[in-house]
N, C-alpha and C. Protein backbone atom coordinates (compact mmCIF):
# COMPACT_ATOMS: atom_id res chain seq x y z
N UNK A 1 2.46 9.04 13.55
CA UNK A 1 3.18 8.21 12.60
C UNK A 1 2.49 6.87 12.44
N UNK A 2 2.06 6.40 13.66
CA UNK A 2 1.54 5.45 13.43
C UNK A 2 -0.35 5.15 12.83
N UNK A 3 -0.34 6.11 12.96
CA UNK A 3 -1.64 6.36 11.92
C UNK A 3 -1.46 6.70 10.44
N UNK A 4 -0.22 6.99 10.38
CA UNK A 4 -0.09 7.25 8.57
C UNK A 4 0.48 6.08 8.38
N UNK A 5 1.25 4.87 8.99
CA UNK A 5 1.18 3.41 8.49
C UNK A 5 0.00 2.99 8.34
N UNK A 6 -0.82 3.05 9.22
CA UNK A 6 -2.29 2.13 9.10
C UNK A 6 -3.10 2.30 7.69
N UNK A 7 -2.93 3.99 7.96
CA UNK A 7 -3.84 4.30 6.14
C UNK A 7 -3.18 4.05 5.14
N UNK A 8 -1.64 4.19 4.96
CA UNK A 8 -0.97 3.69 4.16
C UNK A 8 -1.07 2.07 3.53
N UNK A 9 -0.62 1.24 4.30
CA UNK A 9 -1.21 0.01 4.69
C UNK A 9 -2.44 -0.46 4.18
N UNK A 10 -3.39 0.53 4.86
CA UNK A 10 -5.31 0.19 3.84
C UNK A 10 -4.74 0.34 2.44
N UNK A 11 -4.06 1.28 2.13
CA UNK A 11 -4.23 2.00 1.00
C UNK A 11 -3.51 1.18 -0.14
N UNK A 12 -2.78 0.47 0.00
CA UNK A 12 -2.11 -0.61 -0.38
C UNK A 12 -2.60 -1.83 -0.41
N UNK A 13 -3.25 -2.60 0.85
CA UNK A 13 -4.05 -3.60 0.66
C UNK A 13 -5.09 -3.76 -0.77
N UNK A 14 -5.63 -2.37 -0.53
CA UNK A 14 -6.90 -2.14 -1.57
C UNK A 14 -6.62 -2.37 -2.60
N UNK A 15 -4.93 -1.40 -2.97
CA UNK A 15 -4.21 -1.41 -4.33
C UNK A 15 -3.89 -2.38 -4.78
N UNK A 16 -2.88 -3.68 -4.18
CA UNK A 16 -2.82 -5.07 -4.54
C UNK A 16 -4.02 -5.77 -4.59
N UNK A 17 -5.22 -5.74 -4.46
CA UNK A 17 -6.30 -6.32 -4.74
C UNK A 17 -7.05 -5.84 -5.80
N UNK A 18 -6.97 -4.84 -6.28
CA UNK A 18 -7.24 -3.77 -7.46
C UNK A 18 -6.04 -4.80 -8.71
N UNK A 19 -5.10 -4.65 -8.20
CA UNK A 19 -4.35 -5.43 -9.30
C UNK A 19 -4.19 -7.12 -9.47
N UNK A 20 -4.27 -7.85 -8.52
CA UNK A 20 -4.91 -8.81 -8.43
C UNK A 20 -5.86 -8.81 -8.83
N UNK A 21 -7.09 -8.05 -8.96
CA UNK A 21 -8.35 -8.71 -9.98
C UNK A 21 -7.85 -8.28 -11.21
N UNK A 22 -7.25 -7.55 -11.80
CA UNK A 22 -6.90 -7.24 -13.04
C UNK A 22 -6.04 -8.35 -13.62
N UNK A 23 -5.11 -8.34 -12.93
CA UNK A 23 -4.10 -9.42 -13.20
C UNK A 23 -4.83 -10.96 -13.45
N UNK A 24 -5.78 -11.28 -12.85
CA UNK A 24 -6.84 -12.47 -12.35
C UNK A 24 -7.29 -12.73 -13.95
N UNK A 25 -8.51 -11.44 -13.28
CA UNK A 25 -9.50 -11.51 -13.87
C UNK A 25 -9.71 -10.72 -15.02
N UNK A 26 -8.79 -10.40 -15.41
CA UNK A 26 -9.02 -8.76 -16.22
C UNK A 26 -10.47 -7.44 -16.41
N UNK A 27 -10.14 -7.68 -14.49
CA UNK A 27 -11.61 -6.80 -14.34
C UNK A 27 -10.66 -5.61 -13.45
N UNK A 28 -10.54 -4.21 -13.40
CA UNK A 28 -10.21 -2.98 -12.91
C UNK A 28 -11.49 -2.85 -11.57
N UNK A 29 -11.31 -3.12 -10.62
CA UNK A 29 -12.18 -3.02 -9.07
C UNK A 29 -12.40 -1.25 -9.31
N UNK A 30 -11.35 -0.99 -9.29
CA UNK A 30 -12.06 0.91 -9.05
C UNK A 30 -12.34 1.59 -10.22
N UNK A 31 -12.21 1.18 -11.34
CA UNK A 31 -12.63 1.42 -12.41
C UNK A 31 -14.32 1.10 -12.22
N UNK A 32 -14.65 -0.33 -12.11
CA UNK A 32 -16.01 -0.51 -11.86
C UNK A 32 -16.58 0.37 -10.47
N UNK A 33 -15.65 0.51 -9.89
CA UNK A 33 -16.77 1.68 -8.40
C UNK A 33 -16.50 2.82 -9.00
N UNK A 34 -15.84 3.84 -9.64
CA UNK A 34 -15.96 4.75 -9.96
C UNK A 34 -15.91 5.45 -11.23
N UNK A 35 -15.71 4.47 -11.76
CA UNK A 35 -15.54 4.87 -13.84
C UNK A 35 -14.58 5.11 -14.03
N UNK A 36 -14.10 5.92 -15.26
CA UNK A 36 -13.31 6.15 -15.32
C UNK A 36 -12.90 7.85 -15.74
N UNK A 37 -12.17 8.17 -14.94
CA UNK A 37 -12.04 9.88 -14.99
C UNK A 37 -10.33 10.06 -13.99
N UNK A 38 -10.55 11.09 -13.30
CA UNK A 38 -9.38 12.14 -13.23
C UNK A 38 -9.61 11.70 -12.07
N UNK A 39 -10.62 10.98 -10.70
CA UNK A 39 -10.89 10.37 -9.43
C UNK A 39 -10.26 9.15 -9.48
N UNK A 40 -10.00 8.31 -10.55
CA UNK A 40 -9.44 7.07 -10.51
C UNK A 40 -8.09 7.20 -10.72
N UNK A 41 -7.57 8.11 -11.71
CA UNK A 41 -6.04 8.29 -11.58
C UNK A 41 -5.65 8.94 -10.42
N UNK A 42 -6.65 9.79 -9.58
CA UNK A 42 -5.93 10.09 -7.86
C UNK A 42 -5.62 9.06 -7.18
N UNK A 43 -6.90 8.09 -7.40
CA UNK A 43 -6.52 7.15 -6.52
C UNK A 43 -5.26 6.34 -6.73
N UNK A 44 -5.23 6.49 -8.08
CA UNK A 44 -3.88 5.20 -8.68
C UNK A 44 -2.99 6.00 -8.00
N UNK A 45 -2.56 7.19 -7.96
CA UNK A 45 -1.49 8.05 -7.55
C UNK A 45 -1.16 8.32 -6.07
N UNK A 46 -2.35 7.87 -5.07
CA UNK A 46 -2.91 7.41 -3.87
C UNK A 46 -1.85 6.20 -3.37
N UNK A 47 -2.04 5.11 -4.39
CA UNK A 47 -1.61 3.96 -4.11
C UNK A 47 0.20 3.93 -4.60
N UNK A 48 0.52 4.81 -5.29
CA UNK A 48 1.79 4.63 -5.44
C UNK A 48 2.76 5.56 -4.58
N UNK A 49 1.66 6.53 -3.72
CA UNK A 49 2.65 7.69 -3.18
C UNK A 49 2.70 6.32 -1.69
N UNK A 50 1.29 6.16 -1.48
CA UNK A 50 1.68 4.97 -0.34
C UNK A 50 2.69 3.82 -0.12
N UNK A 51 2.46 3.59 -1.59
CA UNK A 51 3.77 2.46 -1.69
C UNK A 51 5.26 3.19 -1.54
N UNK A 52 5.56 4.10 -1.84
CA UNK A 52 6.53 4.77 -1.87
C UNK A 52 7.05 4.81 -0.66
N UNK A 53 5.84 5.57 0.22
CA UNK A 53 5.84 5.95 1.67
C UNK A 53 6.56 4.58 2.58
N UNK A 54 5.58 3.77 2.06
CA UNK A 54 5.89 2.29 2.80
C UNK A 54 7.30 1.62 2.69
N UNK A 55 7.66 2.24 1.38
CA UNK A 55 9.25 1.50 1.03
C UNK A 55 9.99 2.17 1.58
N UNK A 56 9.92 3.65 2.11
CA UNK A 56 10.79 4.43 2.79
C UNK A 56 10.81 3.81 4.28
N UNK A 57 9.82 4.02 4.58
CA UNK A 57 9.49 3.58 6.08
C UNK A 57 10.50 2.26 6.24
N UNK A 58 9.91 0.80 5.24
CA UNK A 58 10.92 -0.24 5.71
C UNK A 58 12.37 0.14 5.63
N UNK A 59 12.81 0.76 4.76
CA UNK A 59 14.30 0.85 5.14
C UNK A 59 15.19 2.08 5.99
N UNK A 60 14.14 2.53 6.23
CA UNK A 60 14.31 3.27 7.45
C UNK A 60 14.34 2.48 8.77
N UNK A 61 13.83 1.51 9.23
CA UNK A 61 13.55 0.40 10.22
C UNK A 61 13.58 -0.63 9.73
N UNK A 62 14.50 -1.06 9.16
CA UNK A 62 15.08 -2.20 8.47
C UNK A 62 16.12 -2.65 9.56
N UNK A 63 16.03 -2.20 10.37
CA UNK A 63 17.56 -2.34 11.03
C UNK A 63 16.73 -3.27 12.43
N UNK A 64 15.41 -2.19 12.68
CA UNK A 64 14.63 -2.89 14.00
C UNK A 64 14.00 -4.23 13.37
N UNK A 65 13.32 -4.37 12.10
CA UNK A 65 12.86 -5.48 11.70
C UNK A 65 14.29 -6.88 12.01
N UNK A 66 15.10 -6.88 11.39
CA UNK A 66 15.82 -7.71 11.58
C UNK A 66 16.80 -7.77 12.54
N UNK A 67 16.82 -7.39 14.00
CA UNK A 67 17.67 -7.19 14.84
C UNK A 67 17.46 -8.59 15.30
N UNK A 68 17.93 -8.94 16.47
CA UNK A 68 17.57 -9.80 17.37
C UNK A 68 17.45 -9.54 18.01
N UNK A 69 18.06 -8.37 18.98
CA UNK A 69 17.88 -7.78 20.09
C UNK A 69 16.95 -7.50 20.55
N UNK A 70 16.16 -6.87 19.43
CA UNK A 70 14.72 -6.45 19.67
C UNK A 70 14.07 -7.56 20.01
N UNK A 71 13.90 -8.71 19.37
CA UNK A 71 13.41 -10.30 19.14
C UNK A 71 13.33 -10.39 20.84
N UNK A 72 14.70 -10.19 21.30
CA UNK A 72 15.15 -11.12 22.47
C UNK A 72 14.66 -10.12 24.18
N UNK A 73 14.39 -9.01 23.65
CA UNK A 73 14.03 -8.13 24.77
C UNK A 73 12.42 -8.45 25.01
N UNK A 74 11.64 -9.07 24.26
CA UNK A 74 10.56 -9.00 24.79
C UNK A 74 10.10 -10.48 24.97
């Protein structure tokens, strides 16, 4: 599990920085590394199943993020 946060996580970093230069600069980052084809919409689809993943995950452990208990045990 905790290896499918980490790649998730990459996979997302990459993605907000992909849109951040767009948003910026109006330059597409994986568009310029890979052109444009049916490899760049995986990836877009990459980055939204991750995000997805990631939004499940926090509110699934939404409960440990904001406890105190947890805070106070260590």
């Amino acid at each position: 599990m905790i290896i499918a946060n980490i790649i998730a996580l990459c996979i997302l970093i990459l993605g907000s920085f992909n849109w951040f230069c767009v948003g910026v600069f109006s330059w597409n980052f994986l568009s310029w590394i890979f052109g444009v084809g049916v490899f760049v919409r995986i990836l877009y689809a990459l980055v939204g199943i991750a995000g997805l993943y990631m939004l499940i995950i926090l509110c699934i452990r939404r409960q440990h993020l904001f406890s105190r208990d947890d805070t106070m045990k260590r």
